[in-house]
C-alpha atoms as a PDB file:
ATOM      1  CA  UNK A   1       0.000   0.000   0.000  1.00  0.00           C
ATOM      2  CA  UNK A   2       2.934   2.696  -0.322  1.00  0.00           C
ATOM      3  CA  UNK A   3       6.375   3.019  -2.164  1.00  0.00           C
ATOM      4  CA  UNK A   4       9.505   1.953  -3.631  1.00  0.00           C
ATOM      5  CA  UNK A   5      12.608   3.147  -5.358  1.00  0.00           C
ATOM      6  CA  UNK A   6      14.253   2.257  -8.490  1.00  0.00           C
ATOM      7  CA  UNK A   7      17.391   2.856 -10.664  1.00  0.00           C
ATOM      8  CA  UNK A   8      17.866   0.663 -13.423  1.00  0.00           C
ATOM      9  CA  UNK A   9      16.068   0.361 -16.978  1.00  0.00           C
ATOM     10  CA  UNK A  10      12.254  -0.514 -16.233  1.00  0.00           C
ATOM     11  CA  UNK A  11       9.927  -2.730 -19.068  1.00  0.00           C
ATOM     12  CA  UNK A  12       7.592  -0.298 -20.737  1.00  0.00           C
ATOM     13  CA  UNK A  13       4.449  -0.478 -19.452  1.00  0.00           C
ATOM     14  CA  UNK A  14       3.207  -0.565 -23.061  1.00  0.00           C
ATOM     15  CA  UNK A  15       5.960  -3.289 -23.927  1.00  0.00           C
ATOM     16  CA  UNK A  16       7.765  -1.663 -26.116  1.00  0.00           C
ATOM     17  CA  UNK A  17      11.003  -3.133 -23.902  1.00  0.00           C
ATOM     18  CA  UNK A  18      12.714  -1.153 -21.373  1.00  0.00           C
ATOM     19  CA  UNK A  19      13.203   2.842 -21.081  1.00  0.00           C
ATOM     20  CA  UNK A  20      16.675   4.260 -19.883  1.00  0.00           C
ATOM     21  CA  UNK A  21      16.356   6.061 -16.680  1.00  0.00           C
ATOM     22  CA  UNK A  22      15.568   9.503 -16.954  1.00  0.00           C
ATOM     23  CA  UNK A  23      16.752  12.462 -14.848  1.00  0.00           C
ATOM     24  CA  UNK A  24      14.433  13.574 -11.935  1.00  0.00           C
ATOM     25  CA  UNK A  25      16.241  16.289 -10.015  1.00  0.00           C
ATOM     26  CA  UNK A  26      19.631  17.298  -9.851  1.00  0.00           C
ATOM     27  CA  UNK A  27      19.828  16.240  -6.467  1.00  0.00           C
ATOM     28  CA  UNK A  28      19.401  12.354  -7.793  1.00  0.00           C
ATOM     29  CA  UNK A  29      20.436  10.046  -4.421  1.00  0.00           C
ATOM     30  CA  UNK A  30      24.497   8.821  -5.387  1.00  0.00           C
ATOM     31  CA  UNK A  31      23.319   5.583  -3.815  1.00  0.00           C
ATOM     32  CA  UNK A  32      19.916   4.996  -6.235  1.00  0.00           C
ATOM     33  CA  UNK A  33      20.866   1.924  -7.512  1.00  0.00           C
ATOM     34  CA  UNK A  34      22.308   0.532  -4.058  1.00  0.00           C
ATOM     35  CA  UNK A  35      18.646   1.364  -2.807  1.00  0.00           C
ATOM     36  CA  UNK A  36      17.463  -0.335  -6.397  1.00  0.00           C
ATOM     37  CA  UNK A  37      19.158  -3.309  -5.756  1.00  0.00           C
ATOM     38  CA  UNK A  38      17.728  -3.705  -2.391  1.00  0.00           C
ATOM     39  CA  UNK A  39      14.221  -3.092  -3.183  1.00  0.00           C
ATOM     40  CA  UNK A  40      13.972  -5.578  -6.433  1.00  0.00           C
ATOM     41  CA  UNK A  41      15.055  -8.329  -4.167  1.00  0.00           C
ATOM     42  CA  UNK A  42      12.339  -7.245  -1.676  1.00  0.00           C
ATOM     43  CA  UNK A  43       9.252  -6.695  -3.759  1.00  0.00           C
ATOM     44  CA  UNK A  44       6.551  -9.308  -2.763  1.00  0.00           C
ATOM     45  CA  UNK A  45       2.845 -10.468  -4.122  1.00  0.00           C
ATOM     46  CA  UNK A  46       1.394  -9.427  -0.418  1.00  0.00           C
ATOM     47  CA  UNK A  47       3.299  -5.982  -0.545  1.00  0.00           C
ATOM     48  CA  UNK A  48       1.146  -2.887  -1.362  1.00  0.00           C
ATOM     49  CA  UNK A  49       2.529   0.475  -2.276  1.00  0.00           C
ATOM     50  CA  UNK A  50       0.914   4.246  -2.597  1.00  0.00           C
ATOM     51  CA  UNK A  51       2.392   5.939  -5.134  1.00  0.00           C
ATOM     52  CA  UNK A  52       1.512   9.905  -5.299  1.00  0.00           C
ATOM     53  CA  UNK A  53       3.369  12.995  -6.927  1.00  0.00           C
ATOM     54  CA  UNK A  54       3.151  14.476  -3.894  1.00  0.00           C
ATOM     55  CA  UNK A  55       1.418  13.784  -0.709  1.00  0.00           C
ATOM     56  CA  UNK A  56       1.227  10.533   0.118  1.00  0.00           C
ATOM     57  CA  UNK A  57       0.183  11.276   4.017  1.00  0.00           C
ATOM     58  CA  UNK A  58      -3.978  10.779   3.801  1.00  0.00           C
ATOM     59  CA  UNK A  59      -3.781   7.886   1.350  1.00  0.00           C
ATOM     60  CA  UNK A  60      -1.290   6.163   3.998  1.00  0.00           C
ATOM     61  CA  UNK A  61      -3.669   7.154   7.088  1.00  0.00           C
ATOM     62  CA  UNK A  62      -6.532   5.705   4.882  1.00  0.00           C
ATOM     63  CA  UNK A  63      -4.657   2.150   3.874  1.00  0.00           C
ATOM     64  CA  UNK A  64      -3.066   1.920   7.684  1.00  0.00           C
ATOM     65  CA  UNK A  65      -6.745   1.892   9.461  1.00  0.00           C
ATOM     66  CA  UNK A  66      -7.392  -0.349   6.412  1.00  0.00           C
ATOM     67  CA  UNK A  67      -5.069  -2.689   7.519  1.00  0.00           C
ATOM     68  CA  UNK A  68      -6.312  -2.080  11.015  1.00  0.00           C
ATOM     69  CA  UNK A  69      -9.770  -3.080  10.220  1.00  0.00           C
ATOM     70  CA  UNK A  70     -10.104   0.522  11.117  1.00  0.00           C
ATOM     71  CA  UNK A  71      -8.376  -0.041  14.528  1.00  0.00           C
ATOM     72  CA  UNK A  72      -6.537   3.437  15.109  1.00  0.00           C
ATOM     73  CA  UNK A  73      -4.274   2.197  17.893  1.00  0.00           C
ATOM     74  CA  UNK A  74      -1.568   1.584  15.491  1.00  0.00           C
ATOM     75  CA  UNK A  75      -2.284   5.145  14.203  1.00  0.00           C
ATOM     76  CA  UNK A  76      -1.363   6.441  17.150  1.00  0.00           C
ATOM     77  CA  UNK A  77       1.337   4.469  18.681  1.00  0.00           C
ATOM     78  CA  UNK A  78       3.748   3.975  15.169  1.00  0.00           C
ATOM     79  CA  UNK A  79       4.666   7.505  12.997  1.00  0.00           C
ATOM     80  CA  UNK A  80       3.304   6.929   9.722  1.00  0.00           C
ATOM     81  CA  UNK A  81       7.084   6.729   8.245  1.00  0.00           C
ATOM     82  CA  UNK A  82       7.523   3.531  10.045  1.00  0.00           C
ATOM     83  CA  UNK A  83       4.100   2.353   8.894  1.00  0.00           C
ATOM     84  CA  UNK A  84       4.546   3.592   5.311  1.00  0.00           C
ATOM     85  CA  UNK A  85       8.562   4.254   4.630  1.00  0.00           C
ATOM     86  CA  UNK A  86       9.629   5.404   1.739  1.00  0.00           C
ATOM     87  CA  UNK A  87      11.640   3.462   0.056  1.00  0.00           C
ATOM     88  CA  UNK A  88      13.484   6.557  -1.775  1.00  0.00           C
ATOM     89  CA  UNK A  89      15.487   6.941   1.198  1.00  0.00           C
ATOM     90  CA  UNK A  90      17.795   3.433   2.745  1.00  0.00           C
ATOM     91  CA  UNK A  91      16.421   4.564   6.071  1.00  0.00           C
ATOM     92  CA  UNK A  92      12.630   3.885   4.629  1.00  0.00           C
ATOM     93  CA  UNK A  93      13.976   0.655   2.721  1.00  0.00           C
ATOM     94  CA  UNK A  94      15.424  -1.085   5.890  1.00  0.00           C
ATOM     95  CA  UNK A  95      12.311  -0.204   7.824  1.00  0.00           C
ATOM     96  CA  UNK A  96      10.115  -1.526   5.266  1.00  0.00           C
ATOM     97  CA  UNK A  97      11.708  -4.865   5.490  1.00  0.00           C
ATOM     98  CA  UNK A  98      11.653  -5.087   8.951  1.00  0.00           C
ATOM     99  CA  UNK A  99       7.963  -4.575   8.799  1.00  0.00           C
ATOM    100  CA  UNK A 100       5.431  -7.402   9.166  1.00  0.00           C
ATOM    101  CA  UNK A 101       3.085  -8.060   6.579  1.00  0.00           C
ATOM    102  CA  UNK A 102       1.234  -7.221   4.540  1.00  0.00           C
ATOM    103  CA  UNK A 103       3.833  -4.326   3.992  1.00  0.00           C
ATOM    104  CA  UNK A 104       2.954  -0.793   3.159  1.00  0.00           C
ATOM    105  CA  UNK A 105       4.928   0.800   1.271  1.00  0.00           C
ATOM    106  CA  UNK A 106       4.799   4.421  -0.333  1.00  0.00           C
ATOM    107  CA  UNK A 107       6.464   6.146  -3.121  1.00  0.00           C
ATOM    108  CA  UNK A 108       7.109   9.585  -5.060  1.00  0.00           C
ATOM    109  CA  UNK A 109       8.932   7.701  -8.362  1.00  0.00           C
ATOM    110  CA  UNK A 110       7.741   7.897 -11.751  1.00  0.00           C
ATOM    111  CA  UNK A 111       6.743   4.708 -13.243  1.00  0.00           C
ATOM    112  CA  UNK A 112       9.814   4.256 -15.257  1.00  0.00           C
ATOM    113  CA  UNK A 113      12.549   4.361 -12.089  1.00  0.00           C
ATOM    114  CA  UNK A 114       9.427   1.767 -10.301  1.00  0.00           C
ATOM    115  CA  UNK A 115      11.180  -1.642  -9.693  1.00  0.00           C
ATOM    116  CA  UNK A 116      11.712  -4.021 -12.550  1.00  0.00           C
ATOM    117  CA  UNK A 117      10.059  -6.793 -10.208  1.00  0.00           C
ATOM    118  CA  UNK A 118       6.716  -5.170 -10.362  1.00  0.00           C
ATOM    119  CA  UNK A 119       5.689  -5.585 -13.864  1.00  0.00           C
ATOM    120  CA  UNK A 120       5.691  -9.586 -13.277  1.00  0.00           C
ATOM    121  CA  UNK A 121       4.145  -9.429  -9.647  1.00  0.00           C
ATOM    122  CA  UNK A 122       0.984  -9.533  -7.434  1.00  0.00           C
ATOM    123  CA  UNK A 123       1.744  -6.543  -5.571  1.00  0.00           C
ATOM    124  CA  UNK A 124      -0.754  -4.246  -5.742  1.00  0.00           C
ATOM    125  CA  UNK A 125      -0.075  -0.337  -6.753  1.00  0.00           C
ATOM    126  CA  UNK A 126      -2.711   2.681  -5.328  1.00  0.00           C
ATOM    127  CA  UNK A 127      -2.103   5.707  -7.466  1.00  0.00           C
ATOM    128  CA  UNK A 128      -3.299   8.650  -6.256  1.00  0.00           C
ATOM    129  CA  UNK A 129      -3.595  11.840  -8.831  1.00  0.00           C
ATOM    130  CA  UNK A 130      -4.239  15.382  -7.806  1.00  0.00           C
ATOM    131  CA  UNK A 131      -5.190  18.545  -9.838  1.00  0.00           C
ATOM    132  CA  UNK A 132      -1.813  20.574 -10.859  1.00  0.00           C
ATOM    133  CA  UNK A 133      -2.644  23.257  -9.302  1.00  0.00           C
ATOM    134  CA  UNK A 134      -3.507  22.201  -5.759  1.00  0.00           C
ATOM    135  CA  UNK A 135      -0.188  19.970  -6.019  1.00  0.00           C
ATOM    136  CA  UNK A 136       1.558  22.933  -6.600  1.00  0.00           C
ATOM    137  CA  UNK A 137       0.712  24.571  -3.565  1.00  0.00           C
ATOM    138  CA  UNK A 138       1.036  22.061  -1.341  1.00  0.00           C
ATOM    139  CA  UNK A 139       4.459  21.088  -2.952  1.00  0.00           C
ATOM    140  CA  UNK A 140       5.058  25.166  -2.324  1.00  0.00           C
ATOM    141  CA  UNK A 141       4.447  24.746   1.150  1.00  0.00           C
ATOM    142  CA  UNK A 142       6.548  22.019   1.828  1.00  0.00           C
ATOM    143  CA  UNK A 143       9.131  23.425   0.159  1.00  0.00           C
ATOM    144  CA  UNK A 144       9.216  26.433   2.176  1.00  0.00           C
ATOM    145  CA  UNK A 145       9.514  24.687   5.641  1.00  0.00           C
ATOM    146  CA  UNK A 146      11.671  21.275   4.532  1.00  0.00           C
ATOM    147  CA  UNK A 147      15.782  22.585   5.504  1.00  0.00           C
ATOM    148  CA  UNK A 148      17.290  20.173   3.059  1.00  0.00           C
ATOM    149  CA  UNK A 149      15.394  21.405   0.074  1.00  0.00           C
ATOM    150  CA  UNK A 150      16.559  24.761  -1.560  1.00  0.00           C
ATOM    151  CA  UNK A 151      14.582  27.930  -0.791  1.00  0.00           C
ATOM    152  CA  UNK A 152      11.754  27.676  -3.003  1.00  0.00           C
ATOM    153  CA  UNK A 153      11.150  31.837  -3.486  1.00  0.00           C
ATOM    154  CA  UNK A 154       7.897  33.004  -4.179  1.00  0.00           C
ATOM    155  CA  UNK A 155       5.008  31.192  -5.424  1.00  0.00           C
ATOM    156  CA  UNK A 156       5.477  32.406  -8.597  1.00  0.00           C
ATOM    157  CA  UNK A 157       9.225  31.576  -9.366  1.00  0.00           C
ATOM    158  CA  UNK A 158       8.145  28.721  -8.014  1.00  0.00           C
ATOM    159  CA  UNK A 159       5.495  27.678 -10.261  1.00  0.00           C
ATOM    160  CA  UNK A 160       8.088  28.169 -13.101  1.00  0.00           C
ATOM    161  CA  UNK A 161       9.999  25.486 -12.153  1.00  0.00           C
ATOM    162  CA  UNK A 162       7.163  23.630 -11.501  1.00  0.00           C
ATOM    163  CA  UNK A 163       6.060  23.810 -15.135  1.00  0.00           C
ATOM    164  CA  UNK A 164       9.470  23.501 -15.884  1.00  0.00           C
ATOM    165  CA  UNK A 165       9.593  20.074 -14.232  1.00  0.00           C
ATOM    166  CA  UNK A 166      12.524  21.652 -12.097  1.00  0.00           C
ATOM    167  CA  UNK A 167      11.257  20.147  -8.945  1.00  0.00           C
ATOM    168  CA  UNK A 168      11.714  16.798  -6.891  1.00  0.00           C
ATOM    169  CA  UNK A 169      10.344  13.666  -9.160  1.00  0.00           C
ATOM    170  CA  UNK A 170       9.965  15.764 -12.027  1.00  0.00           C
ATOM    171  CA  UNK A 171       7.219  17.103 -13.960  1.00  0.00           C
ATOM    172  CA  UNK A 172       3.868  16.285 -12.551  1.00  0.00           C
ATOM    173  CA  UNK A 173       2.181  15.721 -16.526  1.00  0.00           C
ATOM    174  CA  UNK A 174       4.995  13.086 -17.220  1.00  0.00           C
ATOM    175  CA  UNK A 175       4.599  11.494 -13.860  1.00  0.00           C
ATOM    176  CA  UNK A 176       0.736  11.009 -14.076  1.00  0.00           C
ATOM    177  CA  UNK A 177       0.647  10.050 -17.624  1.00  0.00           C
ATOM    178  CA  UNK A 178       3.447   7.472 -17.338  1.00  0.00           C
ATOM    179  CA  UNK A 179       1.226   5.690 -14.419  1.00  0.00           C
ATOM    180  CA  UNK A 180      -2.052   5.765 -15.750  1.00  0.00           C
ATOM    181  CA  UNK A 181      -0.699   3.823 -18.460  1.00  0.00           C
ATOM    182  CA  UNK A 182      -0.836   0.728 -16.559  1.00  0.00           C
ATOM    183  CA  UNK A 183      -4.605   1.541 -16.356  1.00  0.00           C
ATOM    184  CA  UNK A 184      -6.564  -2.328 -16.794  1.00  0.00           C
ATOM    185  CA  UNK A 185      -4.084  -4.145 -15.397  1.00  0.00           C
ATOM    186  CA  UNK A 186      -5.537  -6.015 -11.835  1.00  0.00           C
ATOM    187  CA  UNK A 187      -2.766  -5.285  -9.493  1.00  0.00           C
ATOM    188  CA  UNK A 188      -3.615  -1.478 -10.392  1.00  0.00           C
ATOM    189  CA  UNK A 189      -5.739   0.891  -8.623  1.00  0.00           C
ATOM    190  CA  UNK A 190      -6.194   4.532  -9.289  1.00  0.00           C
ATOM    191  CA  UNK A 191      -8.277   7.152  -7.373  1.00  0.00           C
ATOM    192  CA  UNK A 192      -8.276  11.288  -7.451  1.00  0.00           C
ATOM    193  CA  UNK A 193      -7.542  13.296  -4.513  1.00  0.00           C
ATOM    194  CA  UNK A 194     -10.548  15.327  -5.318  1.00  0.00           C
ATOM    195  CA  UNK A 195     -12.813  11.544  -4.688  1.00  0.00           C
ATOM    196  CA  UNK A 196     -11.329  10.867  -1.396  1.00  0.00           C
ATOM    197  CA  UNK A 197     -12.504  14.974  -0.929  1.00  0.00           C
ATOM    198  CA  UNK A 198     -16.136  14.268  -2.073  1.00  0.00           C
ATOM    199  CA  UNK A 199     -16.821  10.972  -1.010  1.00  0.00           C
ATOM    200  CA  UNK A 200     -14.401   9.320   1.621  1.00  0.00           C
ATOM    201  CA  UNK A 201     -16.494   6.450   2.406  1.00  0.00           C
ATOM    202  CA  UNK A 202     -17.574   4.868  -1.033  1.00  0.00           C
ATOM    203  CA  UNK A 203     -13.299   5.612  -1.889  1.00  0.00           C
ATOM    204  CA  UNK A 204     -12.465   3.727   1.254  1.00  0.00           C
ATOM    205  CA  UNK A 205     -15.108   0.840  -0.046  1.00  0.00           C
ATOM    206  CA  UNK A 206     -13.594   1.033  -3.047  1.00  0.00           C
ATOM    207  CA  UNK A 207     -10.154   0.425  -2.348  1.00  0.00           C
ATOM    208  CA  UNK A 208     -11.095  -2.325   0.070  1.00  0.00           C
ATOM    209  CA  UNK A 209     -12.656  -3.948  -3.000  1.00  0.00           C
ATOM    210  CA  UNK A 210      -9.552  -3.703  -4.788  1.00  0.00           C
ATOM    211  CA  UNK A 211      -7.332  -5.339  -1.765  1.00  0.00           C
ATOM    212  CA  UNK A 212      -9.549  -7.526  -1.126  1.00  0.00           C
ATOM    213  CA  UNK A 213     -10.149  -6.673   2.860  1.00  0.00           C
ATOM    214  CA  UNK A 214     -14.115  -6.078   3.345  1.00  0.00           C
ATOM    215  CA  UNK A 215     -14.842  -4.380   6.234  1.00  0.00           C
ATOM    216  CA  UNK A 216     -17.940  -4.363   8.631  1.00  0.00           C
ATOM    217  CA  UNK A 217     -19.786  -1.185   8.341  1.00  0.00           C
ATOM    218  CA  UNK A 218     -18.401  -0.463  12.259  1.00  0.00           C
ATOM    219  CA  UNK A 219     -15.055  -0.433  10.736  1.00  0.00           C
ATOM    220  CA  UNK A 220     -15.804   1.360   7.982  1.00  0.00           C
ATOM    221  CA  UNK A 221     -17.188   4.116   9.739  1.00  0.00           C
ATOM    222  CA  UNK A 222     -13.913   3.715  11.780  1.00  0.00           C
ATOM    223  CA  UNK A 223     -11.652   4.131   8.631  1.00  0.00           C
ATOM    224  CA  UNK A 224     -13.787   7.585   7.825  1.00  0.00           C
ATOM    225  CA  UNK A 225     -13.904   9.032  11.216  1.00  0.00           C
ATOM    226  CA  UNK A 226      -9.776   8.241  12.212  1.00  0.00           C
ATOM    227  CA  UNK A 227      -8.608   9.150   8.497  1.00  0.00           C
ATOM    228  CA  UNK A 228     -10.259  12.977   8.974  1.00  0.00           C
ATOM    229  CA  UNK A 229      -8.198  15.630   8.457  1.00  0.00           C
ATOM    230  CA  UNK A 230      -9.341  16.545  11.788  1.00  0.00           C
ATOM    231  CA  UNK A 231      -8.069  13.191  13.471  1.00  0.00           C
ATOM    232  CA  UNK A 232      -5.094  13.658  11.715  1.00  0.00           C
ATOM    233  CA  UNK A 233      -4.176  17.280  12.532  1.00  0.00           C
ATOM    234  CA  UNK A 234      -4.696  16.074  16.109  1.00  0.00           C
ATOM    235  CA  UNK A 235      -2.250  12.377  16.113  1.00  0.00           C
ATOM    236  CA  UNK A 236       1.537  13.428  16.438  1.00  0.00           C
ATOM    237  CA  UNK A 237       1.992  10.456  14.911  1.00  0.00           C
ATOM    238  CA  UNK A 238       0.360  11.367  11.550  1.00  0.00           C
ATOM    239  CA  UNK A 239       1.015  15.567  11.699  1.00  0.00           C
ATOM    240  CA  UNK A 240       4.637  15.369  11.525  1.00  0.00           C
ATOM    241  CA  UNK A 241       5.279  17.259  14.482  1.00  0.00           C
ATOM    242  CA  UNK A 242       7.237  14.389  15.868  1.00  0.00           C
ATOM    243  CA  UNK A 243      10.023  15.156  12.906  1.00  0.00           C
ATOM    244  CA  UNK A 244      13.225  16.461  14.067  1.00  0.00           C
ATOM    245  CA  UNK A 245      13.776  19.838  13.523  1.00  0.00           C
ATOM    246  CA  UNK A 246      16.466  20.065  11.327  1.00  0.00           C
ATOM    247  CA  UNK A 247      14.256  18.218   8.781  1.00  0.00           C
ATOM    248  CA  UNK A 248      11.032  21.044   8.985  1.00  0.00           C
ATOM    249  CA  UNK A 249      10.901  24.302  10.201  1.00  0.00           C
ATOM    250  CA  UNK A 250       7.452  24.642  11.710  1.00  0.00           C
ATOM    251  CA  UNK A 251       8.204  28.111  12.303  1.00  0.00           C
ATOM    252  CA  UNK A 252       6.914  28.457   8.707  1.00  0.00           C
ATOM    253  CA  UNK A 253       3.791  26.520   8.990  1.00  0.00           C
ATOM    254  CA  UNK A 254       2.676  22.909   9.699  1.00  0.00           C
ATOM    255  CA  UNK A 255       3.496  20.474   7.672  1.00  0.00           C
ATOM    256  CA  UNK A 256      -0.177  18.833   7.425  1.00  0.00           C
ATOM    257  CA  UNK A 257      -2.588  21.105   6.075  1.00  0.00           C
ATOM    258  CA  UNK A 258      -6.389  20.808   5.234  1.00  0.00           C
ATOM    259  CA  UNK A 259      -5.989  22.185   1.629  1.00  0.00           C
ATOM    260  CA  UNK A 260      -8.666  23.386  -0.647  1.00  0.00           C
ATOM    261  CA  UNK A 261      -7.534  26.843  -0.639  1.00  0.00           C
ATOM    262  CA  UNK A 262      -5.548  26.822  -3.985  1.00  0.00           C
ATOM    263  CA  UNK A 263      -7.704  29.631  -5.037  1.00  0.00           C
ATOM    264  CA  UNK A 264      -6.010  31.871  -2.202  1.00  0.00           C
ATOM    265  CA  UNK A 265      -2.814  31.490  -3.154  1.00  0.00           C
ATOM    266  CA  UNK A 266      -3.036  31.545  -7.210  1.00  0.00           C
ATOM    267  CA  UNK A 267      -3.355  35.195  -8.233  1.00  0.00           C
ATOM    268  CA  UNK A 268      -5.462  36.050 -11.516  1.00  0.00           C
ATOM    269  CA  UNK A 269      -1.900  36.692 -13.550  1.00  0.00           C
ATOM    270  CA  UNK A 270      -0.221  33.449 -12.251  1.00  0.00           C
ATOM    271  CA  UNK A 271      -3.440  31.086 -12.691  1.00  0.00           C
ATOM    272  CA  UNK A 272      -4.006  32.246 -16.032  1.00  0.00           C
ATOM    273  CA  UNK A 273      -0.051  30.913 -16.886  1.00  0.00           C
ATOM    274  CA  UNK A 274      -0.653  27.910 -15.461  1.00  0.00           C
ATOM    275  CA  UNK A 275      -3.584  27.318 -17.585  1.00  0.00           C
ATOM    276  CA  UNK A 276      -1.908  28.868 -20.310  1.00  0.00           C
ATOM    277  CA  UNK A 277       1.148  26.046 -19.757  1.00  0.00           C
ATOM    278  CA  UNK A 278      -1.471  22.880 -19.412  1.00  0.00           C
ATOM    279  CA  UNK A 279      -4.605  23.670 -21.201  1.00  0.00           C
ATOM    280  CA  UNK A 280      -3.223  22.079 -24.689  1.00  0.00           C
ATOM    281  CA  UNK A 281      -2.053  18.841 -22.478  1.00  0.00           C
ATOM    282  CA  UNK A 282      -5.546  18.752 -20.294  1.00  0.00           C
ATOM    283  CA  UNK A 283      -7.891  19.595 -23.188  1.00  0.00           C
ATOM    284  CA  UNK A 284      -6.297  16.125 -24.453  1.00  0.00           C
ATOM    285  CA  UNK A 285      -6.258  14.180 -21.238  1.00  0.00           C
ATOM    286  CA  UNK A 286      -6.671  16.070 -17.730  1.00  0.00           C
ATOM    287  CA  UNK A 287      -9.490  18.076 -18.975  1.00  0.00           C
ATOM    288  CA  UNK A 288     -11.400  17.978 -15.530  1.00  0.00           C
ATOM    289  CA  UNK A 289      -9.550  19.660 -13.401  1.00  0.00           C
ATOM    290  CA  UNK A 290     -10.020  22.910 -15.542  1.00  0.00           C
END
């Protein structure tokens, strides 16, 4: 139910054979295929893994009371990196083998840096997409309070390089499109940020479906009550706060917030050149979120 990092050539999705890997960021780990490696030799049929641009933290809360049977004690005993690790970082691949199973697993990669292993395995991928311009804003405000990124400037220079692709993982269009292509395969599940928004509990039946855990309508309501962003704000171990602070500054805001306030933060000018930037893509493929 989360993520995992790869280095070497991947098969195309579309099996055309496999794609060199492509630069992401200029601050590519030294060690990514050490932490490739690793991870191929780990990937299992009962493993799960969340895969999101950004923000991976809700779909994790969602999949860990999942697991739970909508149980929140292990919400609130384990952070959610040791439920979910990412498996971008060695410290996030050691912990998710030391977890027990089923594993959750989460990840940031594009589909073509995704472990070989996948393509010819059970495990089971949640994809979670987000409109553009909501990911941009969160991404902005992460930026802005993670130390070992680089000072992100305003919200404007920094939508440049978002369009630009200049930004962890790469461009957002590439990222999306490159996933969805595995659209119809069974081990695949995608689901918009914007449906977890509108309708939390027929999402959460909905991915239970797909993993093949029913719940009991006590545990649903569980899963929809403890995965609120209101719960969350409110469980150090899912609002970050636990984090060490040369990791975040909180003295720049929290690290979770509620969202939904894109239009507050996207002046007329800068709006209109991010629509400018996307509308020939989204007219072809993301048209909804426009």
């Amino acid at each position: 139910m989360h993520i995992v990092d790869a280095g070497d050539p991947v098969p195309d999705p579309a099996g055309r054979g496999p794609r060199k890997t492509q630069k992401i960021t200029k601050k590519t780990p030294k060690n990514q295929k050490k932490m490739q490696k690793k991870s191929e030799k780990n990937l299992k049929k009962c493993q799960k893994f969340q895969i999101f641009f950004p923000g991976t933290v809700w779909m994790l809360e969602i999949l860990s009371l999942i697991r739970q049977d909508g149980d929140p004690r292990w919400c609130r005993s384990v952070p959610n990196w040791d439920r979910g690790p990412w498996l971008e970082t060695l410290l996030g691949l050691r912990r998710a083998r030391a977890n027990a199973r089923p594993r959750i697993i989460s990840s940031h990669l594009p589909v073509h840096m995704f472990p070989k292993a996948f393509f010819g395995s059970k495990a089971k991928v949640i994809y979670t997409v987000r409109d553009p311009k909501d990911v941009l804003v969160s991404l902005f405000h992460f930026a802005r309070i993670f130390r070992p990124y680089r000072d992100p400037g305003s919200l404007g220079d920094f939508m440049d390089k978002f369009l630009q692709g200049d930004v962890p993982f790469g461009s957002w269009f590439q990222h999306v499109r490159g996933w969805l292509q595995l659209r119809g395969r069974e081990n695949f599940f995608w689901i918009s940020y914007e449906e977890l928004q509108q309708d939390l509990r027929g999402s959460v039946q909905r991915l239970c479906s797909f993993l093949c855990h029913p719940l009991s309508p006590a545990a649903l309501d569980a899963v929809v009550t403890n995965a609120s962003f209101a719960a969350m704000s409110h469980n150090p171990m899912s609002n970050f706060s636990l984090s060490p602070g040369f990791i975040l500054d909180r003295s720049r805001g929290p690290f979770l917030r509620k969202g939904g306030d894109t239009w507050g933060h996207l002046g007329t000018g800068i709006f209109r050149s991010f629509k400018f930037h996307f509308l020939p893509i989204f007219h072809r493929n993301f048209r909804v979120f426009f």
